[in-house]
C-alpha atoms as a PDB file:
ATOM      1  CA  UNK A   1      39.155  31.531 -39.850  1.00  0.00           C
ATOM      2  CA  UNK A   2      37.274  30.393 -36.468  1.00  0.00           C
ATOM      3  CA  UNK A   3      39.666  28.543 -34.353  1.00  0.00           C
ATOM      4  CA  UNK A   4      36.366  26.414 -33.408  1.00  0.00           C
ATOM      5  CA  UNK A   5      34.645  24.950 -36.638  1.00  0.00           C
ATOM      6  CA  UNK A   6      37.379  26.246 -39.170  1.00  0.00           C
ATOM      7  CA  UNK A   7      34.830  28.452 -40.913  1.00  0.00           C
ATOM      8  CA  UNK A   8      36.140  31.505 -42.855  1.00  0.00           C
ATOM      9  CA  UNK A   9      34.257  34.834 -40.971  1.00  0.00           C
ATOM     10  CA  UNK A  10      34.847  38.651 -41.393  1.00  0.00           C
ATOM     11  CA  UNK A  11      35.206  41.011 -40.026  1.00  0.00           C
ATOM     12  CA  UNK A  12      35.837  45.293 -40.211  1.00  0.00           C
ATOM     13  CA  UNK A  13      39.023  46.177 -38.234  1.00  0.00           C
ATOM     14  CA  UNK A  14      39.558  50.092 -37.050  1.00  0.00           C
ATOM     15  CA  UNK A  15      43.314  50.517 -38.465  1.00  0.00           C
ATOM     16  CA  UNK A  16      43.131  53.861 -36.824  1.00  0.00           C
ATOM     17  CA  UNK A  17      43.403  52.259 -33.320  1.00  0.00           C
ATOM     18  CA  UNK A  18      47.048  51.382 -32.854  1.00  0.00           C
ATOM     19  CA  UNK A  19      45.972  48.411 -30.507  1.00  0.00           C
ATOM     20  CA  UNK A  20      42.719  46.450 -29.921  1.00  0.00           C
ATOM     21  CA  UNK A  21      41.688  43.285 -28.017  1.00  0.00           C
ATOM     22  CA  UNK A  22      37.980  42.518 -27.997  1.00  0.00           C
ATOM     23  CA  UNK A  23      35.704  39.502 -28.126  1.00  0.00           C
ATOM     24  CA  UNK A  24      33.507  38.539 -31.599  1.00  0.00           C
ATOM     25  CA  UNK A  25      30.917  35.265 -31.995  1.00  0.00           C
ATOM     26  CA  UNK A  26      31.640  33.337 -35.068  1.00  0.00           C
ATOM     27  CA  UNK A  27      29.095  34.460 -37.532  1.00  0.00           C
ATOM     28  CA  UNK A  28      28.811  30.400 -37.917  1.00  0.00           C
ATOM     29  CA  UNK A  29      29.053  28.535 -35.136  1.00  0.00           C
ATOM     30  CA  UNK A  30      28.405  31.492 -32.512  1.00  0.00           C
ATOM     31  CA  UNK A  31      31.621  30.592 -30.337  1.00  0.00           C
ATOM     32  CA  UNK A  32      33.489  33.432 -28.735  1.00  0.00           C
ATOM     33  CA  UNK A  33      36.772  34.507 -30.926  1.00  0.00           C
ATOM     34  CA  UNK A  34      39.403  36.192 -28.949  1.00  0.00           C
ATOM     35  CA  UNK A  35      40.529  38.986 -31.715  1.00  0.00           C
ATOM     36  CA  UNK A  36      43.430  41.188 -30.874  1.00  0.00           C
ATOM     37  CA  UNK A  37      45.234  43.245 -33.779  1.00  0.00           C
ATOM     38  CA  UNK A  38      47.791  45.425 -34.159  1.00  0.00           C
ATOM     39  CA  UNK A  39      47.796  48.643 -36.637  1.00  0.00           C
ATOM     40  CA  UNK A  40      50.766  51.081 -36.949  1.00  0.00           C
ATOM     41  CA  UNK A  41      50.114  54.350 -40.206  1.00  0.00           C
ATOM     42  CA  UNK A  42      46.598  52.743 -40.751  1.00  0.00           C
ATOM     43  CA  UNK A  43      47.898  49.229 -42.317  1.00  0.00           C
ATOM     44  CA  UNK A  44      47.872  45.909 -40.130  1.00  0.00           C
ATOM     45  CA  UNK A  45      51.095  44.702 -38.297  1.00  0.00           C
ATOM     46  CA  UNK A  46      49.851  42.012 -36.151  1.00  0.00           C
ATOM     47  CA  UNK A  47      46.501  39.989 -35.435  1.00  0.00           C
ATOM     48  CA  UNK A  48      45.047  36.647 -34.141  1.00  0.00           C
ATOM     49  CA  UNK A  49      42.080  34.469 -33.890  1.00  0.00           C
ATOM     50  CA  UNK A  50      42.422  32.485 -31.143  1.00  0.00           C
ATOM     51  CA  UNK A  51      39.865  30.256 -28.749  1.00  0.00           C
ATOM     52  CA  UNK A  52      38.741  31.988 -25.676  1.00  0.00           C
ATOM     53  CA  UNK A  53      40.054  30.387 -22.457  1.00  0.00           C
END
């Protein structure tokens, strides 16, 4: 969900990276999501949507 407008996005995560932080527009209101995840055996441990600062 974008923490601007509320919108449900999506979005392809590489579980084979144990850790990633990177920047994504929301597909609907184009405001920059700060996504950072966390993977650990290819399945998804951690992540967040937040607002960039």
């Amino acid at each position: 969900m974008c923490p601007y407008c509320g919108e449900e996005i999506s979005m392809i995560l590489d579980l084979s990276v144990p850790r990633q932080v990177y920047i994504e527009d929301c597909e609907v209101c184009c405001n920059p999501i700060e996504i950072s995840y966390t993977a650990e055996d290819d399945e998804l441990i951690g992540f967040t949507a937040k607002r960039l600062e």
